[in-house]
C-alpha atoms as a PDB file:
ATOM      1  CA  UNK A   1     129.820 115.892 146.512  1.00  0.00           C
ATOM      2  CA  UNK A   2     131.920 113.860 148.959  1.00  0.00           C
ATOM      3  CA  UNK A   3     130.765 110.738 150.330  1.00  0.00           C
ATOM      4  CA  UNK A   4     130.863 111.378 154.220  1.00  0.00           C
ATOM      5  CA  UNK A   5     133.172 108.271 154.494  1.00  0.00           C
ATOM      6  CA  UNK A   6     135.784 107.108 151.940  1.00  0.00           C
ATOM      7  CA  UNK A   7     137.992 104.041 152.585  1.00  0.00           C
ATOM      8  CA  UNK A   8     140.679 103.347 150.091  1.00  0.00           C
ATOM      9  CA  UNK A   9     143.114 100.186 150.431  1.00  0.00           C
ATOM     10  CA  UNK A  10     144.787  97.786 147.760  1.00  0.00           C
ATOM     11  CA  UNK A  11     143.538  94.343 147.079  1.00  0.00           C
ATOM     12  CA  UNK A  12     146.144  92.898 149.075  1.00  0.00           C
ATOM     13  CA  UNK A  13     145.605  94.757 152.414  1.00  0.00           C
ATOM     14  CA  UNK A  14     141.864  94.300 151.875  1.00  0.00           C
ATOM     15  CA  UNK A  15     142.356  90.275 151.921  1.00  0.00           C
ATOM     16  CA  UNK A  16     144.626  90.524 154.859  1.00  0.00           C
ATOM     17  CA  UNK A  17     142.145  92.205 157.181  1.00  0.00           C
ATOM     18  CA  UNK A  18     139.412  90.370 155.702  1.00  0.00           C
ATOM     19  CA  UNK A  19     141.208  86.942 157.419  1.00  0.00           C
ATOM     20  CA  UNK A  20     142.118  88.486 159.808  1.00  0.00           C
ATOM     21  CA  UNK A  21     146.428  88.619 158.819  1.00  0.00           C
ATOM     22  CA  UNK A  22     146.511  92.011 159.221  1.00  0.00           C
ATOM     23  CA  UNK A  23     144.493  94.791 162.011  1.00  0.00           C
ATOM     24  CA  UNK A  24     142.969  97.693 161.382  1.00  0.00           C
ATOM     25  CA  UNK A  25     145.285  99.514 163.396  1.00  0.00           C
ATOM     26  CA  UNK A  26     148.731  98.433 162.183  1.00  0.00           C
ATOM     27  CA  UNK A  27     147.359  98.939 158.547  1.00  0.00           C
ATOM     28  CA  UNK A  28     146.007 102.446 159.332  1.00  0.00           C
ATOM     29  CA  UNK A  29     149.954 102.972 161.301  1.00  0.00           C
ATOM     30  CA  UNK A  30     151.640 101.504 158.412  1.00  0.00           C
ATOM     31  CA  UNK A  31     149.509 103.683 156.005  1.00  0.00           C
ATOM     32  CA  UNK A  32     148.109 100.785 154.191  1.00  0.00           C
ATOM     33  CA  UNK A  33     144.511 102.618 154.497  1.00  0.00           C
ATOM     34  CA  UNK A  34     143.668 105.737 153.439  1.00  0.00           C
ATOM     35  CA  UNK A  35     140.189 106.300 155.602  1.00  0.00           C
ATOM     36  CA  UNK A  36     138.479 109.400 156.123  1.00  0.00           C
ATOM     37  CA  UNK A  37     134.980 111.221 157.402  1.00  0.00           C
ATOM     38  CA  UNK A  38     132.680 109.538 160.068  1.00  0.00           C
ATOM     39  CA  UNK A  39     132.291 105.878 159.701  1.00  0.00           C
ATOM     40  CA  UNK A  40     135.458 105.064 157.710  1.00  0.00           C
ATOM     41  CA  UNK A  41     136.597 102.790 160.733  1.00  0.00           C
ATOM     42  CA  UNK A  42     136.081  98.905 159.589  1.00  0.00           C
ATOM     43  CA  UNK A  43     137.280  97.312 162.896  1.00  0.00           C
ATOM     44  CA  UNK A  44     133.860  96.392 164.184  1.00  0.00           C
ATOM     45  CA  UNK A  45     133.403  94.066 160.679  1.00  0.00           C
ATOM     46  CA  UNK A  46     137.128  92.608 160.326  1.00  0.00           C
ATOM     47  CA  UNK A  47     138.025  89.775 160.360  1.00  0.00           C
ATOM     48  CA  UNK A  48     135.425  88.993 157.739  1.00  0.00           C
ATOM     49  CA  UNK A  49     136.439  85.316 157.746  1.00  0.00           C
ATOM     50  CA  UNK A  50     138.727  83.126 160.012  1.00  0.00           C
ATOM     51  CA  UNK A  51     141.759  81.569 158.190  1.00  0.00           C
ATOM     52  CA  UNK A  52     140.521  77.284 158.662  1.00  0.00           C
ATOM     53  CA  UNK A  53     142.274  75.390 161.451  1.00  0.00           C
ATOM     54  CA  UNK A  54     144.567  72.693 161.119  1.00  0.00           C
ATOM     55  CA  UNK A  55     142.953  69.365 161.668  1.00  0.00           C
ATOM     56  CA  UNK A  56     144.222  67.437 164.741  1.00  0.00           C
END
């Protein structure tokens, strides 16, 4: 059967959310994500990294 959540992205959008480039939301709006079924949302785990800071 169906897994009860399916998240489906390309490479590209996946790297933006991971550091943080890109949200959840406007990818979802912009139909970068195709998420379904309960548990699809990622917003609780992104960003996965933090782009590094400049040094001062």
């Amino acid at each position: 059967g169906t897994p009860p959540a399916v998240v489906e992205m390309k490479t590209d959008t996946w790297l933006a959310l991971a550091v943080g480039v890109l949200t959840w939301e406007n990818a979802v709006s912009a139909k970068q994500i195709n998420a379904t079924g309960i548990g699809s949302d990622l917003t609780a785990y992104l960003p996965v990294f933090s782009p590094p800071r400049p040094l001062s």
